[in-house]
C-alpha atoms as a PDB file:
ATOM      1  CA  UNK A   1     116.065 136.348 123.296  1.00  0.00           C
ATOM      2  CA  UNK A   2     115.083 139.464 120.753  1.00  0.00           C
ATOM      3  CA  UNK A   3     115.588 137.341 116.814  1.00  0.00           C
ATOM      4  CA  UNK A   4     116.982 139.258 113.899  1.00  0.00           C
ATOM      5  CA  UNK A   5     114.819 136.979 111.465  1.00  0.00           C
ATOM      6  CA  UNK A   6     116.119 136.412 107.773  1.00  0.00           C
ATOM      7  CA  UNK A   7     113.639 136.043 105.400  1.00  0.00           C
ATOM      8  CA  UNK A   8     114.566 134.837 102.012  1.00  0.00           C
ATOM      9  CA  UNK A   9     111.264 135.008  99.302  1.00  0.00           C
ATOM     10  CA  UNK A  10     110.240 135.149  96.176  1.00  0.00           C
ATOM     11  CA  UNK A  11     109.442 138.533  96.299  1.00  0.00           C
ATOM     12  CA  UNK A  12     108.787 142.035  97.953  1.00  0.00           C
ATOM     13  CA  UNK A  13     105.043 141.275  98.982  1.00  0.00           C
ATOM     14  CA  UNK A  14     105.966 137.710 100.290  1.00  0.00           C
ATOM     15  CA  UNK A  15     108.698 139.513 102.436  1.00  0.00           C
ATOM     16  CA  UNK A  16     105.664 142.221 103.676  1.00  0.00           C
ATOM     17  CA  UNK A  17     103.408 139.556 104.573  1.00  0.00           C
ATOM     18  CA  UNK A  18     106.083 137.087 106.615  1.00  0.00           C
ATOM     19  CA  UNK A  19     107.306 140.521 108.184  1.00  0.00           C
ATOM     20  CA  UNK A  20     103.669 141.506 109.820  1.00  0.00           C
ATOM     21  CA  UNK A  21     103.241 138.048 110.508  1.00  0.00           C
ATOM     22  CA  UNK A  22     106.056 137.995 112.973  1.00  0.00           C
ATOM     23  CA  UNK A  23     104.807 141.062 114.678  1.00  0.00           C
ATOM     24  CA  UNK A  24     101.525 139.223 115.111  1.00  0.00           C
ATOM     25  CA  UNK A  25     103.458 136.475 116.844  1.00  0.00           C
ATOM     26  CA  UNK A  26     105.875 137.851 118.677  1.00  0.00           C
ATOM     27  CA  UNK A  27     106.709 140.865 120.738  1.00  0.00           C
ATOM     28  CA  UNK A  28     107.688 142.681 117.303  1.00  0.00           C
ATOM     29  CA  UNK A  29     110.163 146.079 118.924  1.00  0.00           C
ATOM     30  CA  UNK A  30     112.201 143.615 119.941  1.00  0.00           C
ATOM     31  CA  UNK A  31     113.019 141.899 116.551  1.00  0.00           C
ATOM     32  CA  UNK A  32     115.026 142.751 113.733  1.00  0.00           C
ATOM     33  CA  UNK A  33     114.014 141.494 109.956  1.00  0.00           C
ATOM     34  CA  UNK A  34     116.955 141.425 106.819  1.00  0.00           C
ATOM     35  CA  UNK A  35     115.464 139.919 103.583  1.00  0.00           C
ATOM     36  CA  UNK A  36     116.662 138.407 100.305  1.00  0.00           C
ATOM     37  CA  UNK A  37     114.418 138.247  97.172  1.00  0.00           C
ATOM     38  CA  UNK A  38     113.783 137.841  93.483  1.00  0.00           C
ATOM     39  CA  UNK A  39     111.167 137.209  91.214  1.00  0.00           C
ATOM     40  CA  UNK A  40     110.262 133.990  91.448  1.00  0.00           C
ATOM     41  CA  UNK A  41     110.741 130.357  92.392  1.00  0.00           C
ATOM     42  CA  UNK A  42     113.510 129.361  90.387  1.00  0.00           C
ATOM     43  CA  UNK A  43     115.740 132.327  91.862  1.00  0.00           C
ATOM     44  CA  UNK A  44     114.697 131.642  94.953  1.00  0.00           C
ATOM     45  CA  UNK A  45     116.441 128.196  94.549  1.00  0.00           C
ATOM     46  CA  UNK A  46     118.737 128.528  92.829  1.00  0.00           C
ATOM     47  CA  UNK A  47     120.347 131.936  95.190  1.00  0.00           C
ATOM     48  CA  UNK A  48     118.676 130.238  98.640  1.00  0.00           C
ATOM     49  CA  UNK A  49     122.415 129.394  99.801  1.00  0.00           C
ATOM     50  CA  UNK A  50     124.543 132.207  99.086  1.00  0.00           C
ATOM     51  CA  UNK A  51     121.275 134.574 100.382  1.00  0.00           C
ATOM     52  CA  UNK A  52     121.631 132.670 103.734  1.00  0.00           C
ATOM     53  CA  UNK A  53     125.092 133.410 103.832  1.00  0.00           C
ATOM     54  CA  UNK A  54     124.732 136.859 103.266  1.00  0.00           C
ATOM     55  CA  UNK A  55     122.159 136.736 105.818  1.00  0.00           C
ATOM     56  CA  UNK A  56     123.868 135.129 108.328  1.00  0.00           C
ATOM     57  CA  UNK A  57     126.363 137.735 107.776  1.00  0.00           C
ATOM     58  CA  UNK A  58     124.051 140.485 108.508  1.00  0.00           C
ATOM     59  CA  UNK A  59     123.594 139.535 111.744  1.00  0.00           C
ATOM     60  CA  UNK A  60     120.588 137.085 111.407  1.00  0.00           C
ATOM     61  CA  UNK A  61     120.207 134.141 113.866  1.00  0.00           C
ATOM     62  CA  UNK A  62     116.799 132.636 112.241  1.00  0.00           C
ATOM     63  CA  UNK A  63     116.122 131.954 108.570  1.00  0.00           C
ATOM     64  CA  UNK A  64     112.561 131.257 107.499  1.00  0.00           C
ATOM     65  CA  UNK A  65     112.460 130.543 103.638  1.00  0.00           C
ATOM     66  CA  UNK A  66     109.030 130.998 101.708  1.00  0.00           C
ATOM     67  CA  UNK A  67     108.356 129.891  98.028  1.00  0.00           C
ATOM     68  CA  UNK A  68     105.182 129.380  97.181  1.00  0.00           C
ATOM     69  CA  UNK A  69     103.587 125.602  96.263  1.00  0.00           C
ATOM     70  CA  UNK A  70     102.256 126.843  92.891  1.00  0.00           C
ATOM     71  CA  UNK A  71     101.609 123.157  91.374  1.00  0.00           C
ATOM     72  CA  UNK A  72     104.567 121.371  92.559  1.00  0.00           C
ATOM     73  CA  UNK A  73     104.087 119.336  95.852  1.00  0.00           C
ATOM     74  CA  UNK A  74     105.474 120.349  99.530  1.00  0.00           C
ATOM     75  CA  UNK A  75     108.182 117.358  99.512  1.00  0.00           C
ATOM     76  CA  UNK A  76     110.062 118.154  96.467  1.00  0.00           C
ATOM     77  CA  UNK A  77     110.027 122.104  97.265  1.00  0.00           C
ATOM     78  CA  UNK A  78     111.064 121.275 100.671  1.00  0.00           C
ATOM     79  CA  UNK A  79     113.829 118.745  99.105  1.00  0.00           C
ATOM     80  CA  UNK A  80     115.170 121.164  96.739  1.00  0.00           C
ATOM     81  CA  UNK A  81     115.807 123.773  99.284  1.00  0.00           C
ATOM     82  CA  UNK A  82     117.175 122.146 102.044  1.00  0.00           C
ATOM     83  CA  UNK A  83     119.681 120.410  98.852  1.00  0.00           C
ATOM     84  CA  UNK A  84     120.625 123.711  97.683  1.00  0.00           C
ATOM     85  CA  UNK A  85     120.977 124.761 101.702  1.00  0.00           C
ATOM     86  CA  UNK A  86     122.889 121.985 102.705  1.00  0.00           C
ATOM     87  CA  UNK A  87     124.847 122.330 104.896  1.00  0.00           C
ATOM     88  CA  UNK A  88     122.952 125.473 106.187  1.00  0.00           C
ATOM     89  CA  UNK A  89     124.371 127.777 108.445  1.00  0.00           C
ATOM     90  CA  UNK A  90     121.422 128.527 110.316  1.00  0.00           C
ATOM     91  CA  UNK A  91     120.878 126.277 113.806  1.00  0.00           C
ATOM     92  CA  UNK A  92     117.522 127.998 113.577  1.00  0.00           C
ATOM     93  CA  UNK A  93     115.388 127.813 110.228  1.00  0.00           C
ATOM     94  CA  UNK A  94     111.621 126.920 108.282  1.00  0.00           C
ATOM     95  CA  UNK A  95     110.506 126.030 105.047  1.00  0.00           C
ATOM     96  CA  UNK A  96     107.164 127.365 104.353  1.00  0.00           C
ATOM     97  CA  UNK A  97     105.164 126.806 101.456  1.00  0.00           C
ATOM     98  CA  UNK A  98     102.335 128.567 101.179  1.00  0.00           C
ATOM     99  CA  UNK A  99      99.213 126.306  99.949  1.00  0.00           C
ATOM    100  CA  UNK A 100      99.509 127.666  95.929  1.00  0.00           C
ATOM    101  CA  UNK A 101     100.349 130.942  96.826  1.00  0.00           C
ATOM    102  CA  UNK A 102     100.630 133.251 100.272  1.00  0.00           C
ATOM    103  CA  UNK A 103      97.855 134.989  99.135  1.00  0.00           C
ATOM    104  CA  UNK A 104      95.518 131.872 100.245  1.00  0.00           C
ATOM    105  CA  UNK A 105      96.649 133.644 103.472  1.00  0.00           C
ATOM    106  CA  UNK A 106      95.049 136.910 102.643  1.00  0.00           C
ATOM    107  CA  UNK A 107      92.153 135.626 101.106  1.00  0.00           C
ATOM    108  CA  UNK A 108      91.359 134.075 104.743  1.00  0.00           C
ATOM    109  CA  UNK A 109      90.280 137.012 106.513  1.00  0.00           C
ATOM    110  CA  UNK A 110      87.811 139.005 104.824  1.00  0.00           C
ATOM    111  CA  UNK A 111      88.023 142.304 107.510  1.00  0.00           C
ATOM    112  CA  UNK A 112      90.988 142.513 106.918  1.00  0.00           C
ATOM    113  CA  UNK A 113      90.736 143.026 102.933  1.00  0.00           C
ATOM    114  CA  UNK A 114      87.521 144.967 103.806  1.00  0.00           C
ATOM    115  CA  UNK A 115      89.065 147.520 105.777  1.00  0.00           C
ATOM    116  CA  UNK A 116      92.477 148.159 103.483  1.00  0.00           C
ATOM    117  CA  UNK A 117      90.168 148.833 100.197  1.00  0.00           C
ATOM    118  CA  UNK A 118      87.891 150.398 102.156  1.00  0.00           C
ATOM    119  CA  UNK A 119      84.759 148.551 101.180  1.00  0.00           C
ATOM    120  CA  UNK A 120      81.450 149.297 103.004  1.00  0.00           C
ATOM    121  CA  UNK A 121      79.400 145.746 101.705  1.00  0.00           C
ATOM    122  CA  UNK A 122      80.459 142.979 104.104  1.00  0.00           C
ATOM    123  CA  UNK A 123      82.529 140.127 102.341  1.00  0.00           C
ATOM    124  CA  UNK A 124      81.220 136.712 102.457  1.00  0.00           C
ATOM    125  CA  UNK A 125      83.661 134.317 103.956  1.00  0.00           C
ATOM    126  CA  UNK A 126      85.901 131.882 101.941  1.00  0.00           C
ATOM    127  CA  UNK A 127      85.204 128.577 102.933  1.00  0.00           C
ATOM    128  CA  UNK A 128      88.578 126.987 102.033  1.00  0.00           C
ATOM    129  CA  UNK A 129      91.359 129.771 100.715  1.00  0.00           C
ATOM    130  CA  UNK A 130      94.071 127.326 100.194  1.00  0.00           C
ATOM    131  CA  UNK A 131      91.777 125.367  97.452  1.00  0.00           C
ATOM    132  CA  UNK A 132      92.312 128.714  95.466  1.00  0.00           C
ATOM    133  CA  UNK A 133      94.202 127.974  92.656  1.00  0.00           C
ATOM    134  CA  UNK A 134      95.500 131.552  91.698  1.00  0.00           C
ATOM    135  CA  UNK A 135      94.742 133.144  94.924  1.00  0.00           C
ATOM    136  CA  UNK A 136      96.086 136.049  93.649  1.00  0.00           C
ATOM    137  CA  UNK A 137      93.785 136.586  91.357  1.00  0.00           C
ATOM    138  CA  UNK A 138      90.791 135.779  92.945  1.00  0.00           C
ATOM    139  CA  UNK A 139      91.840 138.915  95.511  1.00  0.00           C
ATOM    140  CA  UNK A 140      91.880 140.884  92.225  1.00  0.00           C
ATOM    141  CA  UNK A 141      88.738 139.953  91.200  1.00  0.00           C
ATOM    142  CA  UNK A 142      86.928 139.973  94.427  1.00  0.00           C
ATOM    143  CA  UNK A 143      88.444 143.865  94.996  1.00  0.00           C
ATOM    144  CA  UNK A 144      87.183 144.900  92.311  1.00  0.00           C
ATOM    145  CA  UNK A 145      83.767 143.647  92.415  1.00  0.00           C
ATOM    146  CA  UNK A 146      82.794 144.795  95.444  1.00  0.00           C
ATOM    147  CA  UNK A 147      84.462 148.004  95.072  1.00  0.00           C
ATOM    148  CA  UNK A 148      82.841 148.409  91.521  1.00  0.00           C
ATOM    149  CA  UNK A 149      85.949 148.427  89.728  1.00  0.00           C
ATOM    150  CA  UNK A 150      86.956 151.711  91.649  1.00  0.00           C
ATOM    151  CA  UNK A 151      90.326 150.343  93.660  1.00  0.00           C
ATOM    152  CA  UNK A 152      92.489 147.969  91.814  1.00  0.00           C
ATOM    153  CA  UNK A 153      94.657 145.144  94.241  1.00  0.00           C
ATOM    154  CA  UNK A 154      98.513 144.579  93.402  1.00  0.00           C
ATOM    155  CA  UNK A 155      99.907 142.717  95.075  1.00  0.00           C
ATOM    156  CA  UNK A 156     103.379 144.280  96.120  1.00  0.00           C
ATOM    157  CA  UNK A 157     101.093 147.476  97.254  1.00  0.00           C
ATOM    158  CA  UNK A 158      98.483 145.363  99.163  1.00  0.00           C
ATOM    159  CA  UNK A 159      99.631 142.508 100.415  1.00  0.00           C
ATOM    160  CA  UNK A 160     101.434 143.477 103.457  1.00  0.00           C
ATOM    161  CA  UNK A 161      98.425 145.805 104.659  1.00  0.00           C
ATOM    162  CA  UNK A 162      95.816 142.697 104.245  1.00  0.00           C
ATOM    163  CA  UNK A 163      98.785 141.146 106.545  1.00  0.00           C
ATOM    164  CA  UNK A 164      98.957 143.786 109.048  1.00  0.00           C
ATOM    165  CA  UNK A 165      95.218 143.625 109.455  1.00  0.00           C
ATOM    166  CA  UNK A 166      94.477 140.004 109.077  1.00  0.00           C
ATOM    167  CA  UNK A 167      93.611 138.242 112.543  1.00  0.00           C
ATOM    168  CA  UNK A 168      95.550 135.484 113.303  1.00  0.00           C
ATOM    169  CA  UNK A 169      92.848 133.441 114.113  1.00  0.00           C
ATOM    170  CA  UNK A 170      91.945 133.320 110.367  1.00  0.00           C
ATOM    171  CA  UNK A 171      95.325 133.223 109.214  1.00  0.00           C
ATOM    172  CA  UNK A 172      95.195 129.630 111.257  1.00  0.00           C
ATOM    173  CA  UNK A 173      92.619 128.343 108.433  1.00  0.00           C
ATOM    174  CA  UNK A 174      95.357 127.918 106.497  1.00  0.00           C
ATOM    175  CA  UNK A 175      97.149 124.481 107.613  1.00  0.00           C
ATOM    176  CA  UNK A 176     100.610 126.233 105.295  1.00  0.00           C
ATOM    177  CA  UNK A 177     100.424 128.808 108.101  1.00  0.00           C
ATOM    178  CA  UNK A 178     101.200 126.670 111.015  1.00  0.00           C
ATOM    179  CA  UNK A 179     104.411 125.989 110.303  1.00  0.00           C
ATOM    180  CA  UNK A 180     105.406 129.890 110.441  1.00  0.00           C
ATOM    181  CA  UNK A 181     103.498 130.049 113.846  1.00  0.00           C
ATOM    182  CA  UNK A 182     105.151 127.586 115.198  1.00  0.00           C
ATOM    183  CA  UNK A 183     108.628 128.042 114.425  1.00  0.00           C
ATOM    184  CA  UNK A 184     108.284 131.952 115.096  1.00  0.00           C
ATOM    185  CA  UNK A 185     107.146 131.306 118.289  1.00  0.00           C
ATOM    186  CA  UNK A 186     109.471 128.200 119.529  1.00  0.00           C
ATOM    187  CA  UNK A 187     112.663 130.250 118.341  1.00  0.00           C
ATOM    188  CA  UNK A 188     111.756 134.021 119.634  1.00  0.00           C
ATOM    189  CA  UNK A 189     111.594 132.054 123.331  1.00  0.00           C
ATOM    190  CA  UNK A 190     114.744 130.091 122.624  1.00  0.00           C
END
C-alpha cells in the first residue's frame, strides 16, 4: 500500500535527508511526503502534537519524527516525544534520533560527498561517523579542505544531495539509521 509519510523535523535539511532516504527504501513514485519543521529541538517538542494533527489531516498515514541526540540521551528524547504525542493519532509512527546529529549520516559515505562538491582527491573513510560530535561541522571542514577552500557546505543546500547520493550500505554504519530502515520498510508493505 503506496504511504503518504509525515515527517516532522527540526529543520529543512533534516526533512531533505529523511525524504531521499525513503526513496532509497522504498519504491519512491508511489509515495507521498508532507513535512512540519522549525528550528530546532525545543520546537520540535514542544509543536510535535499539533504538527501530527495537521499531518494527519493532510492525508498522512505514517509519521516518522527526527530530532537530533545532540548531548541528551535516546530515552529521554524518545520520552519527551511520545509525552507530548500521547495519545498519537498515528497507528503507524518512529522516533529517530540521529547519533548527535543526521549529519553522522552524511559523513558515512564519502562518494557520496565526493561527487556533490565535486572533488577529484579520494576521501579517506570515517571510521565511526556517529562518534562525531558536531558532525556538521566536521562536513564543513572536511569540504573545504579538500576542495581548497573553493566550495563552502551548508547544510540546508547540501544535505539532501549527500542523501540522494549516499549508498545505503554506508548509511547502515550508522546503528541511528536502522530504525528509519526498518520502520520504512515494515509500513510501505503493510
Amino acid at each position: 500500500m503506496p504511504r503518504f509519510w509525515g515527517i516532522i523535523a527540526e529543520g529543512t535539511s533534516d526533512v531533505d535527508v529523511i525524504k531521499a532516504c525513503i526513496a532509497k527504501l522504498v519504491d519512491a513514485p508511489n509515495h507521498k511526503v508532507a513535512a512540519m519543521y522549525d528550528n530546532g529541538c525545543n520546537t520540535l517538542e514542544r509543536k510535535c502534537a499539533s504538527w501530527a494533527k495537521i499531518l494527519l489531516t493532510k492525508g498522512c498515514n505514517a509519521l516518522i519524527i527526527v530530532r537530533d541526540k545532540d548531548t541528551k540521551s535516546e530515552k529521554e528524547i524518545k520520552e519527551t516525544i511520545a509525552g507530548a504525542l500521547n495519545p498519537c493519532p498515528f497507528e503507524y509512527r518512529v522516533i529517530v534520533v540521529p547519533v548527535h546529529a543526521i549529519e553522522a549520516w552524511l559523513l558515512a559515505d564519502e562518494e557520496a560527498i565526493r561527487r556533490v562538491f565535486n572533488i577529484k582527491k579520494p576521501i579517506k573513510p570515517i571510521p565511526n561517523p556517529e562518534a562525531e560530535l558536531k558532525p556538521d561541522k566536521m562536513l564543513e571542514r572536511l569540504v573545504e579542505r579538500l576542495s581548497k577552500n573553493k566550495r563552502y557546505y551548508l547544510n540546508t543546500d547540501h544535505n539532501g544531495k549527500i542523501a540522494t547520493h549516499a549508498r545505503l550500505a554506508k548509511l547502515k554504519r550508522c546503528s541511528s539509521f536502522i530504525p528509519l530502515e526498518e520502520f520504512v520498510k515494515r509500513v510501505s508493505v503493510a
